[in-house]
Structure formats: structure tokens, C-alpha cells
N, C-alpha and C. Protein backbone atom coordinates (compact mmCIF):
# COMPACT_ATOMS: atom_id res chain seq x y z
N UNK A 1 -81.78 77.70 -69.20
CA UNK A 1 -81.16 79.01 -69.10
C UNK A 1 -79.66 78.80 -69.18
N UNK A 2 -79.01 79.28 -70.56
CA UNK A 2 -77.55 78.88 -69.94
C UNK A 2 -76.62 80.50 -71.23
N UNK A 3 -75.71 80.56 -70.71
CA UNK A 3 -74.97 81.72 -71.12
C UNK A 3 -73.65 81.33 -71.22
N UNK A 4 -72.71 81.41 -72.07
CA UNK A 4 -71.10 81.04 -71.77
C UNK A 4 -71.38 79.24 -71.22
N UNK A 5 -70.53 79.25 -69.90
CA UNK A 5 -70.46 77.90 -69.38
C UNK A 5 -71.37 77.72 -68.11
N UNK A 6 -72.15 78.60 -68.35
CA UNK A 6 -73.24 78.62 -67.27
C UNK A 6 -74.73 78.16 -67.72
N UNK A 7 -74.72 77.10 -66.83
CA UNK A 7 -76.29 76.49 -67.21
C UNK A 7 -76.75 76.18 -65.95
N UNK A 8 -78.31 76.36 -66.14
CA UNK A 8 -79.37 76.36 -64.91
C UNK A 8 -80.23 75.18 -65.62
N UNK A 9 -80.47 74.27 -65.10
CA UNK A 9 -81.28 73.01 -65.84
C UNK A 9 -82.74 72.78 -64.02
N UNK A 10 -83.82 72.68 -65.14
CA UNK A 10 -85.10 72.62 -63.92
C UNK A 10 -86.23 71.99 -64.34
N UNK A 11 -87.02 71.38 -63.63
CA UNK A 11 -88.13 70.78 -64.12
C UNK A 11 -89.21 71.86 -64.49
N UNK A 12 -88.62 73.17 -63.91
CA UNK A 12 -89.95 74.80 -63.78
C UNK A 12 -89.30 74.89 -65.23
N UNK A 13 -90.29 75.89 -65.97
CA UNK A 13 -89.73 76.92 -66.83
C UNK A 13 -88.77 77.94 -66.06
N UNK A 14 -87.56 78.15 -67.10
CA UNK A 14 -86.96 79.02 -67.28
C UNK A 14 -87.15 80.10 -68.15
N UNK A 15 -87.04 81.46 -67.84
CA UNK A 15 -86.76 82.36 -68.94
C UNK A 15 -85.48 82.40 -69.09
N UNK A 16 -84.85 83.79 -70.05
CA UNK A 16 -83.60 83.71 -70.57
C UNK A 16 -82.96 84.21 -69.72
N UNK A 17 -81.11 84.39 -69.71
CA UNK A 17 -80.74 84.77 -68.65
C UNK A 17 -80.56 86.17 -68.95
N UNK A 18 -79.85 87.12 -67.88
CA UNK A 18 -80.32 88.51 -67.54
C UNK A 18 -78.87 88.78 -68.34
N UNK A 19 -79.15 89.96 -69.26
CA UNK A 19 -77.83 90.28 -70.12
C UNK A 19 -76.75 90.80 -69.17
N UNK A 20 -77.40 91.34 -67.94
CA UNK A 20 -76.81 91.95 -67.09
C UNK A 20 -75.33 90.85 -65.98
N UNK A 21 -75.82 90.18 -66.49
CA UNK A 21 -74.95 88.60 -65.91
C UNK A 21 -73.35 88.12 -66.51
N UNK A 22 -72.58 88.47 -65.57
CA UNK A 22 -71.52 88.07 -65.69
C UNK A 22 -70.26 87.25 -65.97
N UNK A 23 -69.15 87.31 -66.17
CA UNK A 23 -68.29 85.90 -66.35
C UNK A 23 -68.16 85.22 -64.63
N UNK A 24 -68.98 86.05 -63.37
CA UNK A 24 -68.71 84.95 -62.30
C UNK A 24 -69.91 84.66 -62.05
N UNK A 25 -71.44 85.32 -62.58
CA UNK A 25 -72.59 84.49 -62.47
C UNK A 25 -73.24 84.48 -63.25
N UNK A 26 -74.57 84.05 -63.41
CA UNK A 26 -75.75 83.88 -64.33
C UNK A 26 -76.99 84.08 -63.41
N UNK A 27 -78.02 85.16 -63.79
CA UNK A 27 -79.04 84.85 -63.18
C UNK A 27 -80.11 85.08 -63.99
N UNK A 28 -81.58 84.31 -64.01
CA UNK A 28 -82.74 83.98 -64.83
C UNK A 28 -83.72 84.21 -63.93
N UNK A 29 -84.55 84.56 -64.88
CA UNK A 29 -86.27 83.71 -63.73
C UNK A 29 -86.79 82.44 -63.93
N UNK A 30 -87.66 81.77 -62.92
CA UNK A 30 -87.78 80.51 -63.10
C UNK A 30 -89.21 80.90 -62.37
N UNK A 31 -90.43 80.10 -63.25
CA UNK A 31 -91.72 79.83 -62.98
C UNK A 31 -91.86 78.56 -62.08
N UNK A 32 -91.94 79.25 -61.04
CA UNK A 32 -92.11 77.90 -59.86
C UNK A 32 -93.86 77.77 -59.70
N UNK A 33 -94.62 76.78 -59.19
CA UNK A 33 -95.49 76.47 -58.87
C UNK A 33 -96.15 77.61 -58.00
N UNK A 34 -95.16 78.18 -57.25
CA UNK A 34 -95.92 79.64 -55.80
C UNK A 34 -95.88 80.91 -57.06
N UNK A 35 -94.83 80.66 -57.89
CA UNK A 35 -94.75 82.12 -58.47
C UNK A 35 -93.47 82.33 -58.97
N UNK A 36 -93.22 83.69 -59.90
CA UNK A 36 -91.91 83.77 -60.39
C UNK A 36 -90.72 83.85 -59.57
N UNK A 37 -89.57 83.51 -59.58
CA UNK A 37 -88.37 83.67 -58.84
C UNK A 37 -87.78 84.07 -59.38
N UNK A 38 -86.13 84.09 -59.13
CA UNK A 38 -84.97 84.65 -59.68
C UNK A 38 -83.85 83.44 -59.03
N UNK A 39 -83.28 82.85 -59.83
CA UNK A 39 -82.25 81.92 -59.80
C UNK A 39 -80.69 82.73 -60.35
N UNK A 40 -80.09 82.06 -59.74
CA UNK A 40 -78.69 82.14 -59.83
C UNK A 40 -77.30 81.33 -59.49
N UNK A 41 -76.84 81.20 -60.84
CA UNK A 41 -75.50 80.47 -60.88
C UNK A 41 -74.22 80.84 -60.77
N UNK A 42 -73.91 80.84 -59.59
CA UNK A 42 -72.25 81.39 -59.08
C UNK A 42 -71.26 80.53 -59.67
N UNK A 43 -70.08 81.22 -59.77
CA UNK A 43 -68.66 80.63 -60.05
C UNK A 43 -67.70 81.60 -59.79
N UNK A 44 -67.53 81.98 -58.63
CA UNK A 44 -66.89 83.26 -58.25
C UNK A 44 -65.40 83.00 -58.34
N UNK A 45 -64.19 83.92 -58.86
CA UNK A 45 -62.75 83.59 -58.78
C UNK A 45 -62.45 83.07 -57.52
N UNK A 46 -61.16 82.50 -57.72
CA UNK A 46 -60.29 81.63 -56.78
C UNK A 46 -59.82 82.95 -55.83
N UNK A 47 -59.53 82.73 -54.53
CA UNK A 47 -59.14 83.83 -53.95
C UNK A 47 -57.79 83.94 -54.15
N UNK A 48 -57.07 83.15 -54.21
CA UNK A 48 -55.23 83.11 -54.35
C UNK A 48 -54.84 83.76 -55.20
N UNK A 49 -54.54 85.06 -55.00
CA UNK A 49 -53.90 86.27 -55.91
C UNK A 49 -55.04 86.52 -56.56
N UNK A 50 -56.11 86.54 -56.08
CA UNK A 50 -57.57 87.35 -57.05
C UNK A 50 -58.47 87.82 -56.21
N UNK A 51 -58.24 87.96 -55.03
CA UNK A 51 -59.22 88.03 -53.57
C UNK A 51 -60.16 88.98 -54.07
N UNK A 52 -59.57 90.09 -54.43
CA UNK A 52 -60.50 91.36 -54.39
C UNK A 52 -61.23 91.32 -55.59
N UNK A 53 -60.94 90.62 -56.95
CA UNK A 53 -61.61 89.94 -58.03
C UNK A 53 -63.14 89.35 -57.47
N UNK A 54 -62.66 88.32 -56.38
CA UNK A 54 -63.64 87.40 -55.90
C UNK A 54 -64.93 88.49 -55.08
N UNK A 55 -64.44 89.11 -54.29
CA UNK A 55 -65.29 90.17 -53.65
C UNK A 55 -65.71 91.26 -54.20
N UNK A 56 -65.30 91.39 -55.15
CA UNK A 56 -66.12 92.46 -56.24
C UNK A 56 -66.93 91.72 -57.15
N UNK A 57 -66.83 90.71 -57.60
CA UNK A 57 -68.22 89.70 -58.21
C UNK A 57 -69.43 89.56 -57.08
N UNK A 58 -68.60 89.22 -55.88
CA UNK A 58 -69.65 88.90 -55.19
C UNK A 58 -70.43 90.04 -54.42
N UNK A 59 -69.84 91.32 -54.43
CA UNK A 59 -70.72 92.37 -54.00
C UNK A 59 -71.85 92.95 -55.49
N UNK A 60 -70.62 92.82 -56.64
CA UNK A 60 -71.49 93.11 -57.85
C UNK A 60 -72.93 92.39 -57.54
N UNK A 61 -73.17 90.98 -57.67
CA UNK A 61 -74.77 90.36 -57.59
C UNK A 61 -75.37 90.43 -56.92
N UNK A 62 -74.52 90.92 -55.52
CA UNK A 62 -75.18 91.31 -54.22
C UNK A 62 -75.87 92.59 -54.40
N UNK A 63 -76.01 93.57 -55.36
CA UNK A 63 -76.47 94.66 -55.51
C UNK A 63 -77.17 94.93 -56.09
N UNK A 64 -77.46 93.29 -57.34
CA UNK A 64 -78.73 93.12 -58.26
C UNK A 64 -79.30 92.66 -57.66
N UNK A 65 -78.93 91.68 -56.77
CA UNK A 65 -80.09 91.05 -55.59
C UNK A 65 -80.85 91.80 -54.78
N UNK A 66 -80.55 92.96 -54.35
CA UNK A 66 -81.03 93.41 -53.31
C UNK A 66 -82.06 94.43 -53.99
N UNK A 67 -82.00 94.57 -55.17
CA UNK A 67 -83.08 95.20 -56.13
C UNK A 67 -83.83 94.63 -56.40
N UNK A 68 -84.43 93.57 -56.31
CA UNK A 68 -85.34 92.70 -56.40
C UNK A 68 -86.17 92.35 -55.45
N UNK A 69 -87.36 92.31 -55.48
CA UNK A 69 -88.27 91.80 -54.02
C UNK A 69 -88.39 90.03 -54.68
N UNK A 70 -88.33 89.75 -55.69
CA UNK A 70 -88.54 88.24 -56.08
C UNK A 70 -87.83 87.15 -55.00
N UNK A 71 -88.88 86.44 -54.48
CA UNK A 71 -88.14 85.12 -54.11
C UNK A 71 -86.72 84.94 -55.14
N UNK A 72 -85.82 84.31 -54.31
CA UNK A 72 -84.02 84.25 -54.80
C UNK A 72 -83.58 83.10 -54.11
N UNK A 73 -82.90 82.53 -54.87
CA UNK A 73 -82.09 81.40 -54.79
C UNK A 73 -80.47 81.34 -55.60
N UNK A 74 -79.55 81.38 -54.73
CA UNK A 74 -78.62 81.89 -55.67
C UNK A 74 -77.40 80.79 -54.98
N UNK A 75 -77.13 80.08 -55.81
CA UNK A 75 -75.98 78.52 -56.22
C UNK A 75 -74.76 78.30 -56.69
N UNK A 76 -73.63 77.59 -56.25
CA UNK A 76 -72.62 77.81 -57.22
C UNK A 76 -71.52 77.62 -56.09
N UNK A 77 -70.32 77.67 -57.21
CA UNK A 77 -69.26 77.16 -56.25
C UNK A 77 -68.55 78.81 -56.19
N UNK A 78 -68.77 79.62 -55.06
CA UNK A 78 -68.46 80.34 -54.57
C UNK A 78 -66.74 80.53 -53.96
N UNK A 79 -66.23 79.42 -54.28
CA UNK A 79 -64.77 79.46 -53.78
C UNK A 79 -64.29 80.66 -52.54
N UNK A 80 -65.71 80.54 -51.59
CA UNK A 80 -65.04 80.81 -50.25
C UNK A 80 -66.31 80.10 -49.42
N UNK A 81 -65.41 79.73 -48.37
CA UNK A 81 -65.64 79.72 -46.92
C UNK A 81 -66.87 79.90 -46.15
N UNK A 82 -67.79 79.88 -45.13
CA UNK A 82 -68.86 80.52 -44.14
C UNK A 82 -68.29 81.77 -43.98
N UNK A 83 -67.18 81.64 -43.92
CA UNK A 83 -66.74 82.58 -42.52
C UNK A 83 -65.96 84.05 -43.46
N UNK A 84 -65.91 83.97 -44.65
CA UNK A 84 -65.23 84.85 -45.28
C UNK A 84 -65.69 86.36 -45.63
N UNK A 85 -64.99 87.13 -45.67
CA UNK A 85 -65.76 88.94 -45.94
C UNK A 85 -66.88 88.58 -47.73
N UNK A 86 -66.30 87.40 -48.30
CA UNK A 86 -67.12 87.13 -49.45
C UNK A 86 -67.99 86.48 -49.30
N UNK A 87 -68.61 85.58 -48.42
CA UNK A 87 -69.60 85.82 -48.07
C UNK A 87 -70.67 86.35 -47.00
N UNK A 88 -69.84 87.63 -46.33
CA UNK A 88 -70.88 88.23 -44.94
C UNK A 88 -71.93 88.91 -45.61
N UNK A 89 -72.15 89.47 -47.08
CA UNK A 89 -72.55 89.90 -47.43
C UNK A 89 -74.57 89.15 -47.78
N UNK A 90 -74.02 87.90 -48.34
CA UNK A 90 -74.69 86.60 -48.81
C UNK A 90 -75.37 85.94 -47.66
N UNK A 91 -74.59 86.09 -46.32
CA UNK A 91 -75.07 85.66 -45.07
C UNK A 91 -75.98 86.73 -44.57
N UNK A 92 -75.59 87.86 -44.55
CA UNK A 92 -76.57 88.40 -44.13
C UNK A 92 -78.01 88.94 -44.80
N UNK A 93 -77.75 88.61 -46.27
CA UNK A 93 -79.18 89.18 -47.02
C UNK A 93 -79.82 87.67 -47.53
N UNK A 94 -79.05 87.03 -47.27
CA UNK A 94 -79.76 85.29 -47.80
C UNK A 94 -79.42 84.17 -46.25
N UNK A 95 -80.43 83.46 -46.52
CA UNK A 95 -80.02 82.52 -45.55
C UNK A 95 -79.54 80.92 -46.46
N UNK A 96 -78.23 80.74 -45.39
CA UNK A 96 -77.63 79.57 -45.98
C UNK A 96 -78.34 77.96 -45.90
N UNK A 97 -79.20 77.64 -46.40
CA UNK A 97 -79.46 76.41 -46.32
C UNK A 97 -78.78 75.69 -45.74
N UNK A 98 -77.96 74.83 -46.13
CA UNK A 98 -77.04 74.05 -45.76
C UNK A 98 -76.77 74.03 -43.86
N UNK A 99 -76.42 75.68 -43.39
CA UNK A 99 -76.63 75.86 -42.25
C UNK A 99 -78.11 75.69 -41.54
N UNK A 100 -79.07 76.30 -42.09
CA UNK A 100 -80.00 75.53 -41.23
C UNK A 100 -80.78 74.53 -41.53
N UNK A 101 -80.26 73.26 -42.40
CA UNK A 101 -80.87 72.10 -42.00
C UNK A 101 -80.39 70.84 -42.30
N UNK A 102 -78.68 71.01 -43.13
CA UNK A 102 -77.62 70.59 -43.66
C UNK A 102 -77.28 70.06 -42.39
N UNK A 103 -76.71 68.25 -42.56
CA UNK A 103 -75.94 67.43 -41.09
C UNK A 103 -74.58 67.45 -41.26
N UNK A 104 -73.79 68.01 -40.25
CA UNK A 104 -72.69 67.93 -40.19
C UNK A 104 -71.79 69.12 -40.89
N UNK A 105 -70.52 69.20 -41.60
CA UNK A 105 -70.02 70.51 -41.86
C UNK A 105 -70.06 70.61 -43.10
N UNK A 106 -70.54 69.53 -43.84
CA UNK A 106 -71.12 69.84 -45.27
C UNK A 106 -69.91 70.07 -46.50
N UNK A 107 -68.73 69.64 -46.06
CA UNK A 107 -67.70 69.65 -47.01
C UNK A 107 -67.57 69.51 -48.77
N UNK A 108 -67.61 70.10 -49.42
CA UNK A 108 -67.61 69.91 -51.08
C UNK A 108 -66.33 69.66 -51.72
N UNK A 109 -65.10 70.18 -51.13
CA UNK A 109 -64.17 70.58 -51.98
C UNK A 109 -63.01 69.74 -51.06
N UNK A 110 -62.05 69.27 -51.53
CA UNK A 110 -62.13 68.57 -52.90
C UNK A 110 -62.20 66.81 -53.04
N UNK A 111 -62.47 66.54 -54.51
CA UNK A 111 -62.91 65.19 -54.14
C UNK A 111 -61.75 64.34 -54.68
N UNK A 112 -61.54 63.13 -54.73
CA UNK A 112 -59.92 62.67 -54.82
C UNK A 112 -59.81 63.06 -56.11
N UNK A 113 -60.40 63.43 -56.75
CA UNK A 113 -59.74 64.01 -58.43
C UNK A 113 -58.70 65.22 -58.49
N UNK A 114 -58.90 65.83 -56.94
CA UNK A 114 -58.10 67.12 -56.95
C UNK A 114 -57.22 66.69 -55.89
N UNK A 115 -57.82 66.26 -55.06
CA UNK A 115 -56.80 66.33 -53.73
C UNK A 115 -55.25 65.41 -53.80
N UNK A 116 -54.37 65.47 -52.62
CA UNK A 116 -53.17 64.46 -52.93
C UNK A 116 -53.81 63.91 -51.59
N UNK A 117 -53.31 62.75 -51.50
CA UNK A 117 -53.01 61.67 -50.65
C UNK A 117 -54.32 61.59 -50.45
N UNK A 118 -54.52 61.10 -49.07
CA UNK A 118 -55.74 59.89 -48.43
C UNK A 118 -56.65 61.24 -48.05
N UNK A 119 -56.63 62.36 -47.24
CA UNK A 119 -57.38 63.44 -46.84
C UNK A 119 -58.80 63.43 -47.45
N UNK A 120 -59.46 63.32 -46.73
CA UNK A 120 -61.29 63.81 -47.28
C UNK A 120 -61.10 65.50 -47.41
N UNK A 121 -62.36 65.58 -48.15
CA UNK A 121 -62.55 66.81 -48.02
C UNK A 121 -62.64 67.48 -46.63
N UNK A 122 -62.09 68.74 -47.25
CA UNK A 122 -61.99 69.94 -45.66
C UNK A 122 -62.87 70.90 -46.27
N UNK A 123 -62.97 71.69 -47.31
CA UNK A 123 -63.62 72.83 -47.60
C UNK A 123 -65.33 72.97 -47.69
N UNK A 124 -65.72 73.81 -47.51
CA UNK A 124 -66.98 73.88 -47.85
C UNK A 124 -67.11 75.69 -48.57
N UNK A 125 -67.37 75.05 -50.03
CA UNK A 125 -67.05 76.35 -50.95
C UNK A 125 -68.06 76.41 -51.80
N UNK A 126 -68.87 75.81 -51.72
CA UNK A 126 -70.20 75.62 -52.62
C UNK A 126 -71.09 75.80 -51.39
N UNK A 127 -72.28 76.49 -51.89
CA UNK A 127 -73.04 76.88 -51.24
C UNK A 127 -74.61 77.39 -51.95
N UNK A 128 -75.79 77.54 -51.28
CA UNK A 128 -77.08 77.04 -51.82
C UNK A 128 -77.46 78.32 -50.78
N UNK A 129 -77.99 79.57 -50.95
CA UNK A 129 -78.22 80.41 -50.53
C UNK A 129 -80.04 81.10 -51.00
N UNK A 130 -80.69 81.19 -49.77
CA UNK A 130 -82.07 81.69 -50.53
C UNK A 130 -82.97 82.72 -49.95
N UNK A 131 -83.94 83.25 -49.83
CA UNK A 131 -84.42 84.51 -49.67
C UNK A 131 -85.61 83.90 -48.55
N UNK A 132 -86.15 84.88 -47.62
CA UNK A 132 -86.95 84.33 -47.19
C UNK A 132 -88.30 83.88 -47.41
N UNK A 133 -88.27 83.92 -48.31
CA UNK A 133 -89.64 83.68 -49.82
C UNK A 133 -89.77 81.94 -49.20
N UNK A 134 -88.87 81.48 -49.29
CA UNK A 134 -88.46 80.16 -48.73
C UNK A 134 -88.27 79.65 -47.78
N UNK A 135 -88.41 77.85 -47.63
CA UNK A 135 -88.05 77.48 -45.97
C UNK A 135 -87.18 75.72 -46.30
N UNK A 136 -86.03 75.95 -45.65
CA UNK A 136 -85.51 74.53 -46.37
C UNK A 136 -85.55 73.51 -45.71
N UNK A 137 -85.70 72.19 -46.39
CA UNK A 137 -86.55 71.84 -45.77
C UNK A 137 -85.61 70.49 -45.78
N UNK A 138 -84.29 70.46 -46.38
CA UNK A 138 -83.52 69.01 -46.73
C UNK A 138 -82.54 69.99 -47.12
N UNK A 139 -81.35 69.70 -46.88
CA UNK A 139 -79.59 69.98 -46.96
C UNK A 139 -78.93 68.74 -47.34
N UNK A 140 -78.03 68.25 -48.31
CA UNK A 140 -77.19 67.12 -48.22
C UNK A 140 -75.99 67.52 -49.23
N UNK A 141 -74.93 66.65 -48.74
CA UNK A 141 -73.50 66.66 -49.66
C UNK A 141 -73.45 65.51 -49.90
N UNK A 142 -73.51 65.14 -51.33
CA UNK A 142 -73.56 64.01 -52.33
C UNK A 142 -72.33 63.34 -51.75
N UNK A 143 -72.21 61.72 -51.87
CA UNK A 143 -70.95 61.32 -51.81
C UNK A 143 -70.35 60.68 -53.10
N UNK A 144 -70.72 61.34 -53.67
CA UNK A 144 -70.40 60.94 -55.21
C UNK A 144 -70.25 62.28 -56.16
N UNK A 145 -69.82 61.88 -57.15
CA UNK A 145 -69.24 63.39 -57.83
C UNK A 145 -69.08 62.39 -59.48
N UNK A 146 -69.48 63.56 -60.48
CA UNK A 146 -69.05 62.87 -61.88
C UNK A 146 -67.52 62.65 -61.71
N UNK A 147 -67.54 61.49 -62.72
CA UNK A 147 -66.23 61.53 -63.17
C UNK A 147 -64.98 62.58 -63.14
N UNK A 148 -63.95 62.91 -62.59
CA UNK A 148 -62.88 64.14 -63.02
C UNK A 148 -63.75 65.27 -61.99
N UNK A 149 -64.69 65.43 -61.73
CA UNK A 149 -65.21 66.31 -60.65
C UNK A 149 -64.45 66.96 -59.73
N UNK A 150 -64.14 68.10 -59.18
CA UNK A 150 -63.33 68.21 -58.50
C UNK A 150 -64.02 68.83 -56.73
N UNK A 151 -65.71 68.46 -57.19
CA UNK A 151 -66.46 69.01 -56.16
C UNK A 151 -67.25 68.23 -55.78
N UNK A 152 -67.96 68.07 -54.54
CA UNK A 152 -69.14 67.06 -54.42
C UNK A 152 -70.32 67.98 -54.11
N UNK A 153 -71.20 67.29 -55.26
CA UNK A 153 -72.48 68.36 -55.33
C UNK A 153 -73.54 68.25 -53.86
N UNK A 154 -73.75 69.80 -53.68
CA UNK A 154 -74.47 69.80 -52.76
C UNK A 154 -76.07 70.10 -53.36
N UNK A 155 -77.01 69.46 -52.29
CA UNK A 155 -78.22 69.29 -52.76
C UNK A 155 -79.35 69.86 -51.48
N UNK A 156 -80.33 70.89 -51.90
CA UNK A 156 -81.07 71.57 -51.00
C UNK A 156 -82.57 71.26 -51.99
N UNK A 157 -83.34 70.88 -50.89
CA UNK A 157 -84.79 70.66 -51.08
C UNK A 157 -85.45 72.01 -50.33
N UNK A 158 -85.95 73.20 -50.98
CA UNK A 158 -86.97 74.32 -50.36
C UNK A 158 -88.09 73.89 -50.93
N UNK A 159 -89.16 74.79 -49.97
CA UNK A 159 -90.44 74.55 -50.15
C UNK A 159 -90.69 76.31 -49.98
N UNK A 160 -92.10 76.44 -50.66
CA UNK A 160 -92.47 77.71 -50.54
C UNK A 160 -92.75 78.40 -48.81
N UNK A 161 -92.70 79.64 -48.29
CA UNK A 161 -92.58 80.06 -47.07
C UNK A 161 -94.35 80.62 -47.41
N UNK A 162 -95.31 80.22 -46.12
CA UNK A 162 -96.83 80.57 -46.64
C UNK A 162 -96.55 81.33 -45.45
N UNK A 163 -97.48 82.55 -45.78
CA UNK A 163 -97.61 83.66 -44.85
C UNK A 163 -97.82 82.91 -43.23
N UNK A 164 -97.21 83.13 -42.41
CA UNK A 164 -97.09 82.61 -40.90
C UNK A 164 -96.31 81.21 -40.89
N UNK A 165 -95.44 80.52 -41.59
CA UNK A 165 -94.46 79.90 -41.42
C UNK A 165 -92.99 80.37 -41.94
């Protein structure tokens, strides 16, 4: 599934992506083993002089999402925060992986390709968000990053949610 500079790569089938999909996301269906889903690839603007840019993408998908009863999984480097009005929205209609089963504060951003001096990462701006269709079951932040990367990929293992778990 890929559109512009947005690609969704999976071992499931993909269908095509939704015309309805934007320059800050991409979203498809994906034939999982339980059943069809709905995937999605974030890249939401930088907040620094674009804030309200950033929160109007992110309420925009928030409003295709919530039209959907499909299991959802929605990914990407979100360029904000836990704690931000861009994502209370995402927190409250998705649950954050990372938070419940992710060790430690799960930092992505940035990796020495971006940063100056000795500093590890501080940010956590990427984020792995999913519906309760799901139950996660593994959270991790890679300590490795491609080449020139300026993020360290985060990685969530879900499993399907069976009626009474």
C-alpha cells in the first residue's frame, strides 16, 4: 500500500490506499488472519510555527477513524508528545501500545544523525496506536536506526482481542 512517500509494507495482504488520504497520512485495509482491518501511516507536521496544521491533520483522521467499526491500527511519526492536545484525541479513542506494555519512556527522537553533542534521545514522537479489536502484547524502541535516520523505530507486537480477553 503506498501513495506519495507513504508506504505500508506487511506480510497480510494489503488493499489500495483510501483516496481519501492525505499529505499527513495514508490509510488502507489489511487482511489479517482474525479479519479485515484498517491501517494507518502518520507523518503529521512539525509543531514549530505549524501547530494548528499539526492538529487539524490529526483531528482530520480522527474523524475517519471514528467512522469505522474495523479493528485500527494507526503508526507514524506523529511529531508530538503523550501529553499534547494532538494527541488527547488518539489517547482517548485508541489505546497507546507503547504505554501499556512498552519498558521504560520509549524515546524515538532523535538519533545522533540529528541531535548535537553527546545527549540521547529525549522525545517520544512516534507512536503505535490501536483499537480495542486488539491486545498488545510486546512494545520496544529499536536501538538502532538506518543509516542518516533521524528516528529510532519503534516496534509493537498485537495479537487479536477474543471475545472475554
Amino acid at each position: 500500500c503506498n501513495r506519495g512517500t507513504y508506504l505500508i509494507v506487511s506480510r497480510h495482504p494489503l488493499g489500495p490506499p483510501d483516496p481519501a488520504s492525505s499529505n499527513a497520512w495514508m490509510t488502507c485495509p489489511i487482511d489479517l488472519p482474525s479479519g479485515r482491518a484498517l491501517v494507518a501511516s502518520v507523518h503529521l507536521p512539525k509543531p514549530w510555527g505549524r501547530g494548528a496544521d499539526q492538529i487539524a491533520a490529526a483531528s482530520e483522521l480522527l474523524q475517519i477513524l471514528r467512522k469505522t467499526n474495523m479493528p485500527t491500527i494507526v503508526a507514524g511519526d506523529f511529531n508530538a508528545t503523550p501529553l499534547t492536545e494532538t494527541l488527547r484525541g488518539f489517547s482517548a479513542d485508541f489505546v497507546n501500545a507503547f504505554d501499556k506494555v512498552g519498558a521504560g519512556v520509549g524515546f524515538t527522537f532523535p538519533t545522533p544523525a540529528r541531535r548535537l553533542g553527546t545527549f540521547g534521545p529525549f522525545l517520544r514522537i512516534d507512536h503505535i496506536y490501536h483499537s480495542g479489536h486488539f491486545r498488545p502484547v510486546a512494545a520496544e524502541v529499536g536501538g538502532w536506526h538506518p543509516p542518516g535516520a533521524d528516528h529510532f523505530p519503534l516496534t509493537v507486537t498485537l495479537s487479536p482481542r477474543s471475545v472475554g480477553n
